[in-house]
Protein backbone atom coordinates (compact mmCIF):
# COMPACT_ATOMS: atom_id res chain seq x y z
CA UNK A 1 -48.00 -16.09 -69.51
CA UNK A 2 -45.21 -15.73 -71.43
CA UNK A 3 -42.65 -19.11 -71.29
CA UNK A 4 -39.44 -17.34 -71.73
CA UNK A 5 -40.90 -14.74 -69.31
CA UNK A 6 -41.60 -17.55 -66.74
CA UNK A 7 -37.87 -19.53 -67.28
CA UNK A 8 -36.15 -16.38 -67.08
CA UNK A 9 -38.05 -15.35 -63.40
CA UNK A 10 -36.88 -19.02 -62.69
CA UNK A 11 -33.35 -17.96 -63.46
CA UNK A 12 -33.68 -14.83 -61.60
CA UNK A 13 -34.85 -16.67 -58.57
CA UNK A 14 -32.41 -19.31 -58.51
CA UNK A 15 -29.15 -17.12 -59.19
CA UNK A 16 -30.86 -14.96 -56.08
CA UNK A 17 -31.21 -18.20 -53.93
CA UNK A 18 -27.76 -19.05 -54.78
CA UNK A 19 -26.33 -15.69 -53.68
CA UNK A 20 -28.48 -15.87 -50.91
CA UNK A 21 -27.27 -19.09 -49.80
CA UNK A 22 -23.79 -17.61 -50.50
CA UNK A 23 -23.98 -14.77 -48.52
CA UNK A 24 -26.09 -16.80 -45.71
CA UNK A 25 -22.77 -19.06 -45.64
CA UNK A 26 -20.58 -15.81 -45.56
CA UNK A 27 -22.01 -14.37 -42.35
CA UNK A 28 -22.16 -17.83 -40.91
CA UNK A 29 -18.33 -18.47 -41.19
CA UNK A 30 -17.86 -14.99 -40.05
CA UNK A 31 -20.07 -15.40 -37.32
CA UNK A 32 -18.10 -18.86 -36.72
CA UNK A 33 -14.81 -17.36 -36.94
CA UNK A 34 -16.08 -14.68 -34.42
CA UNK A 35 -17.01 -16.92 -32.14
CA UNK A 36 -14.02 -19.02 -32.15
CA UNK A 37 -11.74 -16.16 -31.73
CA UNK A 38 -13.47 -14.73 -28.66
CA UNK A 39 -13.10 -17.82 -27.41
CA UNK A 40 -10.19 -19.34 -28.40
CA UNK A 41 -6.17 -18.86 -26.89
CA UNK A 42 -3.87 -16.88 -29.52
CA UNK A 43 -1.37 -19.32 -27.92
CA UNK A 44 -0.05 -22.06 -25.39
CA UNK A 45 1.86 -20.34 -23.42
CA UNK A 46 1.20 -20.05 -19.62
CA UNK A 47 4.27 -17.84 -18.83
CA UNK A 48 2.81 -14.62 -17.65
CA UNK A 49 3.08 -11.30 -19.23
CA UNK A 50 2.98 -7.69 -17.74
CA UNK A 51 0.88 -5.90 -19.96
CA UNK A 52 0.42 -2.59 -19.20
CA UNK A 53 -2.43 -0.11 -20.19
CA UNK A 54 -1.96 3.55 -20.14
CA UNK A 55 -4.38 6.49 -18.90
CA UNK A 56 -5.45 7.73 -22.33
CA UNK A 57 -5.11 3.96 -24.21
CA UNK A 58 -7.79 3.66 -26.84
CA UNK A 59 -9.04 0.56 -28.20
CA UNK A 60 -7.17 0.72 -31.36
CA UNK A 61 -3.65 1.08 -29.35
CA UNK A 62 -4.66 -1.86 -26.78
CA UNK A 63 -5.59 -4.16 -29.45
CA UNK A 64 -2.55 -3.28 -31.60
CA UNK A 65 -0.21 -3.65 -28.45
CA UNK A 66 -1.87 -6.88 -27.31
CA UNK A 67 -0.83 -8.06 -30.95
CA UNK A 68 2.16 -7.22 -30.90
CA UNK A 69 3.27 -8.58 -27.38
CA UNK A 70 1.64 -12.07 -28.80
CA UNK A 71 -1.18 -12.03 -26.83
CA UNK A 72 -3.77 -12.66 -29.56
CA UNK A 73 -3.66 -13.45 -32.96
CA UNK A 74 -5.06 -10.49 -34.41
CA UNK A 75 -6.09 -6.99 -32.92
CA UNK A 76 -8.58 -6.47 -35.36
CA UNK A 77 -11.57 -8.84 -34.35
CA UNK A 78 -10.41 -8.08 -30.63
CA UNK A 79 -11.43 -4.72 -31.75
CA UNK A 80 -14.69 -5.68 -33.31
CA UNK A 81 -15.66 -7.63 -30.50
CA UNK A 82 -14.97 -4.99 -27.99
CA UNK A 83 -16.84 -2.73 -30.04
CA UNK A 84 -19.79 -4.90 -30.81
CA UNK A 85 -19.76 -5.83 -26.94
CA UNK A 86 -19.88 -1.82 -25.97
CA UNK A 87 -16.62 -2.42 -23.81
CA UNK A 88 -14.73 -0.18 -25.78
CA UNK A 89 -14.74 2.57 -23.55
CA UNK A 90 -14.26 0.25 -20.42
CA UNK A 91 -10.90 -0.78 -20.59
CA UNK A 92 -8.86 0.57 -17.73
CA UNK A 93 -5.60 2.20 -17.23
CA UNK A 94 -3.27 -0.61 -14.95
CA UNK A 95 -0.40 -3.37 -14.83
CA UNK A 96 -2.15 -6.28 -15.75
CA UNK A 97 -0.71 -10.31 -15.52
CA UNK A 98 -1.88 -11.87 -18.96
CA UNK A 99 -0.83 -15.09 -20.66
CA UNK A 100 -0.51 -16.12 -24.49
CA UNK A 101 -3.41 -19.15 -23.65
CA UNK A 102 -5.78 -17.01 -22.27
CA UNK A 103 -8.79 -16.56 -24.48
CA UNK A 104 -9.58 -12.89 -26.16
CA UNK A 105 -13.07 -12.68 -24.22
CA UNK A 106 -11.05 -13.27 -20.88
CA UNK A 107 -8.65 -10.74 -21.50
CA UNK A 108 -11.11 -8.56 -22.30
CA UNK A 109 -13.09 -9.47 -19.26
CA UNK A 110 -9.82 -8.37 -17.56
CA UNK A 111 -8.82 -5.02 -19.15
CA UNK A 112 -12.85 -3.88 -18.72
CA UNK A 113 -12.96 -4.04 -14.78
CA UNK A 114 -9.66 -3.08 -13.90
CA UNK A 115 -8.48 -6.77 -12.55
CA UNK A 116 -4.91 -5.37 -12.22
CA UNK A 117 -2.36 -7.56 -11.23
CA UNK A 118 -0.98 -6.30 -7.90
CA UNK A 119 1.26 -7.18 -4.47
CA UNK A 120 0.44 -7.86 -1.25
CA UNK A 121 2.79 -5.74 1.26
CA UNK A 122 2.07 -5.76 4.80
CA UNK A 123 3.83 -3.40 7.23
CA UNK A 124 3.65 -4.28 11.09
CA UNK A 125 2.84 -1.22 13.58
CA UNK A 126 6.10 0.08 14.84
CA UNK A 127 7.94 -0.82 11.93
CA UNK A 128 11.15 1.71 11.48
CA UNK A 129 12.32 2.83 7.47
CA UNK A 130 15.36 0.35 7.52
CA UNK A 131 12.92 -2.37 8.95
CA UNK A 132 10.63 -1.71 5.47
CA UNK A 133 13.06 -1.20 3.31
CA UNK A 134 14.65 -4.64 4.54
CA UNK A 135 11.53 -6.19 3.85
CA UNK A 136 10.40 -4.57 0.28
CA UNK A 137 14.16 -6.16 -1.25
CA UNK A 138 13.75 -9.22 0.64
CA UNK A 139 9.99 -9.31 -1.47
CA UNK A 140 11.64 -8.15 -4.68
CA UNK A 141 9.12 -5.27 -4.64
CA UNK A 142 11.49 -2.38 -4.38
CA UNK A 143 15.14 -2.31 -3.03
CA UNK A 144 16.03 -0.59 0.18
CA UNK A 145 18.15 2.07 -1.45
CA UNK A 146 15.41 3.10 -3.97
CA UNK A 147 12.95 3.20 -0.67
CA UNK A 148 15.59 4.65 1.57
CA UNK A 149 15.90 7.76 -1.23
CA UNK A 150 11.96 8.12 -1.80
CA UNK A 151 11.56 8.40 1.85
CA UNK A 152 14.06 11.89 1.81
CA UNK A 153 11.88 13.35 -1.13
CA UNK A 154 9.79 16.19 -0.31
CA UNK A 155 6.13 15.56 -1.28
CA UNK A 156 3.05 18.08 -0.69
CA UNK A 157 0.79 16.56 2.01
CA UNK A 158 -0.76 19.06 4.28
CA UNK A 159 0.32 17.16 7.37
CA UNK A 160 3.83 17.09 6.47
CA UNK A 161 4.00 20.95 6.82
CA UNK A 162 5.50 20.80 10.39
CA UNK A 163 8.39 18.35 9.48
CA UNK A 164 11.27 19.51 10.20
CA UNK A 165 13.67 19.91 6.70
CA UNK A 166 16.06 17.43 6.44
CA UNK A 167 13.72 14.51 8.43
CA UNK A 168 13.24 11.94 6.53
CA UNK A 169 9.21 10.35 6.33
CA UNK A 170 9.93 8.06 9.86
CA UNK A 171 6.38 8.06 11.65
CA UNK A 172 4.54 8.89 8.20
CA UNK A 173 4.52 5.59 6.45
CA UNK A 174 1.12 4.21 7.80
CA UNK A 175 1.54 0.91 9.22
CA UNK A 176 -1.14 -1.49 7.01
CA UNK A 177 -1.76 -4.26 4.31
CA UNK A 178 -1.72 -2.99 0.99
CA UNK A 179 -2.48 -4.18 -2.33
CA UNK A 180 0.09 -2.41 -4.67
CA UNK A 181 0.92 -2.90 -8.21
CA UNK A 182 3.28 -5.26 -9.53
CA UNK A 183 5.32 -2.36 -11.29
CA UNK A 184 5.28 -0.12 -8.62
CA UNK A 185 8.16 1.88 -7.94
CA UNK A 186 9.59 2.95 -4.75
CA UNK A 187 8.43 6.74 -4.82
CA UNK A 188 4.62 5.01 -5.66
CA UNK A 189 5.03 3.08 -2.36
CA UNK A 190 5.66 5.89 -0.46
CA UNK A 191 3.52 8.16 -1.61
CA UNK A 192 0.65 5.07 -1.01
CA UNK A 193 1.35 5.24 2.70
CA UNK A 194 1.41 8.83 3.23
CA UNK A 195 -2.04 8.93 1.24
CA UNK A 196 -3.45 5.85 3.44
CA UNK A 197 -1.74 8.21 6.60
CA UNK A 198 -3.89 11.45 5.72
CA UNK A 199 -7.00 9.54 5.23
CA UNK A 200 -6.28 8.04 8.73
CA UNK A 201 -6.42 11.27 9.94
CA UNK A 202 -9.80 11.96 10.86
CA UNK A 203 -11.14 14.88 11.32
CA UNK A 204 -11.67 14.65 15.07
CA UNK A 205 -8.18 13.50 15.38
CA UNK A 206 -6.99 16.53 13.62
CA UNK A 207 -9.08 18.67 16.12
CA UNK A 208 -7.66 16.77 18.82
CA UNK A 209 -3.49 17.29 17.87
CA UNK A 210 -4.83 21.09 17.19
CA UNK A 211 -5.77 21.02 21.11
CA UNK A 212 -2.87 18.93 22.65
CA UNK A 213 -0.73 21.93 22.73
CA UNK A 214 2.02 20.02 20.60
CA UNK A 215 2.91 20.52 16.80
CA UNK A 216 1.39 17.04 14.54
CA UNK A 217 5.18 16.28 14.00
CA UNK A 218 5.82 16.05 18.26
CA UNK A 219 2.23 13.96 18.74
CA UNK A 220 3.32 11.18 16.21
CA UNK A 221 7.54 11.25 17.70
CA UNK A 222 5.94 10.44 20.88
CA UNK A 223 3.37 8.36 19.14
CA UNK A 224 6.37 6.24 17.86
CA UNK A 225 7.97 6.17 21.26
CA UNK A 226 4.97 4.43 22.56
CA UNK A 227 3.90 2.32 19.62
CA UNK A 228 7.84 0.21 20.40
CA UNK A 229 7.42 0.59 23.87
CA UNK A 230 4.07 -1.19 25.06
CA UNK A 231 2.20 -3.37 22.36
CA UNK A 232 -1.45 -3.50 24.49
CA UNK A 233 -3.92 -0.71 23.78
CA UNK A 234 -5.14 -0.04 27.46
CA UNK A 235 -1.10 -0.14 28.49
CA UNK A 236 -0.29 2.58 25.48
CA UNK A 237 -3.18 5.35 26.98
CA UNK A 238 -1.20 4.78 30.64
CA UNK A 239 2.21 4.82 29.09
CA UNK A 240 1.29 8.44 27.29
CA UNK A 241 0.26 9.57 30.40
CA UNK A 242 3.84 8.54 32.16
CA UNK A 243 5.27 9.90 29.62
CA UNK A 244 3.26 13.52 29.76
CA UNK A 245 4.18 13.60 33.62
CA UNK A 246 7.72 13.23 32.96
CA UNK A 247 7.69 15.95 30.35
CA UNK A 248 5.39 18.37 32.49
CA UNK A 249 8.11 17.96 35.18
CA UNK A 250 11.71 18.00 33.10
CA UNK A 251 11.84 14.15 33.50
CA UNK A 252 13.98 12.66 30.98
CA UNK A 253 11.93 10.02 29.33
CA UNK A 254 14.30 7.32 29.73
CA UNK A 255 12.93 5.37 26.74
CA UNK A 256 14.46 2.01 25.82
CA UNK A 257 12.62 1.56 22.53
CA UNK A 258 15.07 4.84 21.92
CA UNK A 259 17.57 3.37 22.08
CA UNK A 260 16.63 0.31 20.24
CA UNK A 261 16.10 2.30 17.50
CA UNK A 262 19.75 4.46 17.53
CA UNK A 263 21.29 1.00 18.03
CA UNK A 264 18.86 -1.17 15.85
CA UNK A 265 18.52 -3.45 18.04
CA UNK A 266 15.69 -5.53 19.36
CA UNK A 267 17.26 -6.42 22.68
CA UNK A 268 15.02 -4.84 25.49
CA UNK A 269 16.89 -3.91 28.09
CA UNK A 270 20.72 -1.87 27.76
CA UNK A 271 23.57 -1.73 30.11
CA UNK A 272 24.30 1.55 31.43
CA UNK A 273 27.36 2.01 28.69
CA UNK A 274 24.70 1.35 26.09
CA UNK A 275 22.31 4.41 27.36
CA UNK A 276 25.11 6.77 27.15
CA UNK A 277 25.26 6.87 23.48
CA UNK A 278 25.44 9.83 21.80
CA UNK A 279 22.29 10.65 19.35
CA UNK A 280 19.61 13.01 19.35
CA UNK A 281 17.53 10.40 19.44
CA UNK A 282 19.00 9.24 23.29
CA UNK A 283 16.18 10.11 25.70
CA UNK A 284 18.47 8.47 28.51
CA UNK A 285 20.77 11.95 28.06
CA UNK A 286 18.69 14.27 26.35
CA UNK A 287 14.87 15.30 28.03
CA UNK A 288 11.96 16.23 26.27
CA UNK A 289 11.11 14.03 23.08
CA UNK A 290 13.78 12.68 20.29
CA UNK A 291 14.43 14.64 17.17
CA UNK A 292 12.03 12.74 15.47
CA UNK A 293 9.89 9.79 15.33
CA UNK A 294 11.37 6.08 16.49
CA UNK A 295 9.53 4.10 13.58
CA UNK A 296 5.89 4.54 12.41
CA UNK A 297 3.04 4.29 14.36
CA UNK A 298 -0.63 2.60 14.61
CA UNK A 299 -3.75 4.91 14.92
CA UNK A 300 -3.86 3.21 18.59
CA UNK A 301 -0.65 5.17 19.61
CA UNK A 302 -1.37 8.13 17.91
CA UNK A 303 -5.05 8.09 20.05
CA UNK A 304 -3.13 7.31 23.26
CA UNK A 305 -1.34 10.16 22.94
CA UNK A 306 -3.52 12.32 21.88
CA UNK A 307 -6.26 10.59 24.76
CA UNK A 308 -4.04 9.33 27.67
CA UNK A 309 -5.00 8.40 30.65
CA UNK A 310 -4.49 10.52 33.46
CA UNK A 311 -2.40 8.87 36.44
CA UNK A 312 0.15 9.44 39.44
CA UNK A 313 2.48 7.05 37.77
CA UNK A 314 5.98 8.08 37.00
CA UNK A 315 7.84 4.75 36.14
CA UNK A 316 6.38 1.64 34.28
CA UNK A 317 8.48 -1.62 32.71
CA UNK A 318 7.42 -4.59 31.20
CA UNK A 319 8.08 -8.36 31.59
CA UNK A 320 6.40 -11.28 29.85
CA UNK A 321 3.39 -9.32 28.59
CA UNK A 322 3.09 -7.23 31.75
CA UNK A 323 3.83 -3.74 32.44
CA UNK A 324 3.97 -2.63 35.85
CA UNK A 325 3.23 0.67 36.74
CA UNK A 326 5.09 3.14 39.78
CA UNK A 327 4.67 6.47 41.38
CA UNK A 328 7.97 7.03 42.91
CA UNK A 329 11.57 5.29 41.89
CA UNK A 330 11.49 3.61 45.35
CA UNK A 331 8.29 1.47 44.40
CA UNK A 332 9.80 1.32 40.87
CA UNK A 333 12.98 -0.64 41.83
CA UNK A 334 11.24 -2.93 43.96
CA UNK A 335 8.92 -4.33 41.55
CA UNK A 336 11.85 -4.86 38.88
CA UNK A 337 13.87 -6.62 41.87
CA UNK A 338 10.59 -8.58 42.20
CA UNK A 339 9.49 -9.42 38.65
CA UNK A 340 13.04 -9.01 36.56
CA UNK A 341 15.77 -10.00 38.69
């Protein structure tokens, strides 16, 4: 064989091991550099950040905007490694709480199942519009003007058709714990109740208000009227029922949670001065039901009105956790001279 043949091979082989090696280093610092970016924070901080992701946000935007906003150091490799880690179609649309010393693979971890940052808001059964509005500005989650206005809006669920125009949402706004989003505004908390309200509504329960003979918007005043009156299931069906005799006969319904609510007060019981007030709302001087719901009921009222329990009784009060039940005004006195006085 030919020597300059064989030293030139030699050269060949060496200059190729060489690039080799090169390249073999290349990938390796790339592959390095991947790694520690994935896993390393772009920055210290621990102050949080609401980032926010928009229905329609590609990869390329996200990346760029989590740049930008100093989240990590470069939106590139983010994109590479989403890419490369077929999450690039997984990111989700939400308000999200991210920090500058979080690593790239936790934020991504984040944006790809939807770990939006969000409120807890709880509402207590009987709770009136004022009394949630009170409470949303006291939690910094809305003020109680903002609220006060998106609860006058008209929106289009189908059980809202038989409000009256001009009532506000009072008896809509489904008492419950929700989780809402940290940049939600006041109309998004309202129209989160009345969703939660409708799916509430069963189908059988539907059937049932279609049956009782009264309009959805009459079964949830009363509902309301109930819900602040008694707070024991088994006492609600009985207190329906009173309160269906009285109607049935042109009783006045003599409610005091009524006029708790036109004098927003939690006081529960009113001097005779105090039930002469004028309002619509005043079942004292006006019979039949109020012009409208009292606050916003449980599903437990709504059933016992829809289900109450059939009795003689006309008169019922309650004392310590008690209610006691009458048939005639007579027996009615004598037990509040017995248990009240």
């Amino acid at each position: 064989m030919n020597k300059k043949f064989v030293q030139k091979h030699k050269k060949l082989i060496i200059i190729s091991a060489a690039a080799i090696a090169v390249m073999l280093i290349l990938i390796a610092s790339v592959l390095a550099y991947y790694v520690y970016f994935i896993n390393t924070p772009g920055g210290k901080s621990t102050s949080e950040v609401t980032f926010v992701v928009n229905k329609g946000d590609g990869v390329r935007k996200v990346s760029a905007d989590l740049a930008e906003s100093n989240i990590i150091s470069t939106d590139f490799t983010f994109m590479v490694y989403l890419k490369l880690s077929g999450l690039s179609s997984s990111i989700q649309a939400g308000d999200y709480k991210l920090t500058g010393n979080m690593s790239p693979k936790t934020i991504a971890d984040i944006l790809t199942k939807g770990k939006v940052s969000s409120k807890k808001m709880t509402i207590p059964e009987g709770w009136t519009i004022d009394d949630i509005g009170t409470y949303l500005e006291k939690e910094k989650i809305a003020t109680k003007a903002d609220f006060d206005t998106a609860t006058k809006k008209s929106y289009g669920n189908d059980f809202l058709s038989d409000k009256p125009a001009g009532q506000d949402l009072e008896g809509y706004l489904f008492p419950d714990t929700y989780q809402i989003s940290a940049t939600a505004t006041a109309d998004d908390i309202v129209k989160l109740m009345l969703a939660n309200f409708g799916d509430k509504l069963a189908p059988e329960i539907r059937a049932a208000i279609k049956g009782s003979g009264m309009s959805a918007y009459e079964v949830i005043t009363l509902a309301s009227v109930v819900e602040r009156e008694v707070a024991k299931p088994e006492d609600r069906k009985v207190v329906a029922g009173i309160f269906e005799n009285r109607l049935n006969v042109g009783m006045a319904l003599e409610s005091c949670a009524t006029i708790q609510y036109i004098l927003k007060s939690n006081e529960e019981r009113f001097s005779y001065e105090q039930t002469r007030v004028e309002s619509p709302y005043n079942t004292y001087l006006y019979p039949g039901l109020p012009v409208g719901p009292i606050g916003n009921p449980g599903i437990d009222s709504i059933n016992a009105v829809l289900f109450p329990e059939k009795s003689s009784y006309l008169y019922f009060f309650s004392s310590d956790g008690t209610t006691y039940y009458s048939k005639t005004l007579d027996e009615h006195e004598e037990k509040i001279a017995k248990y009240l006085n």
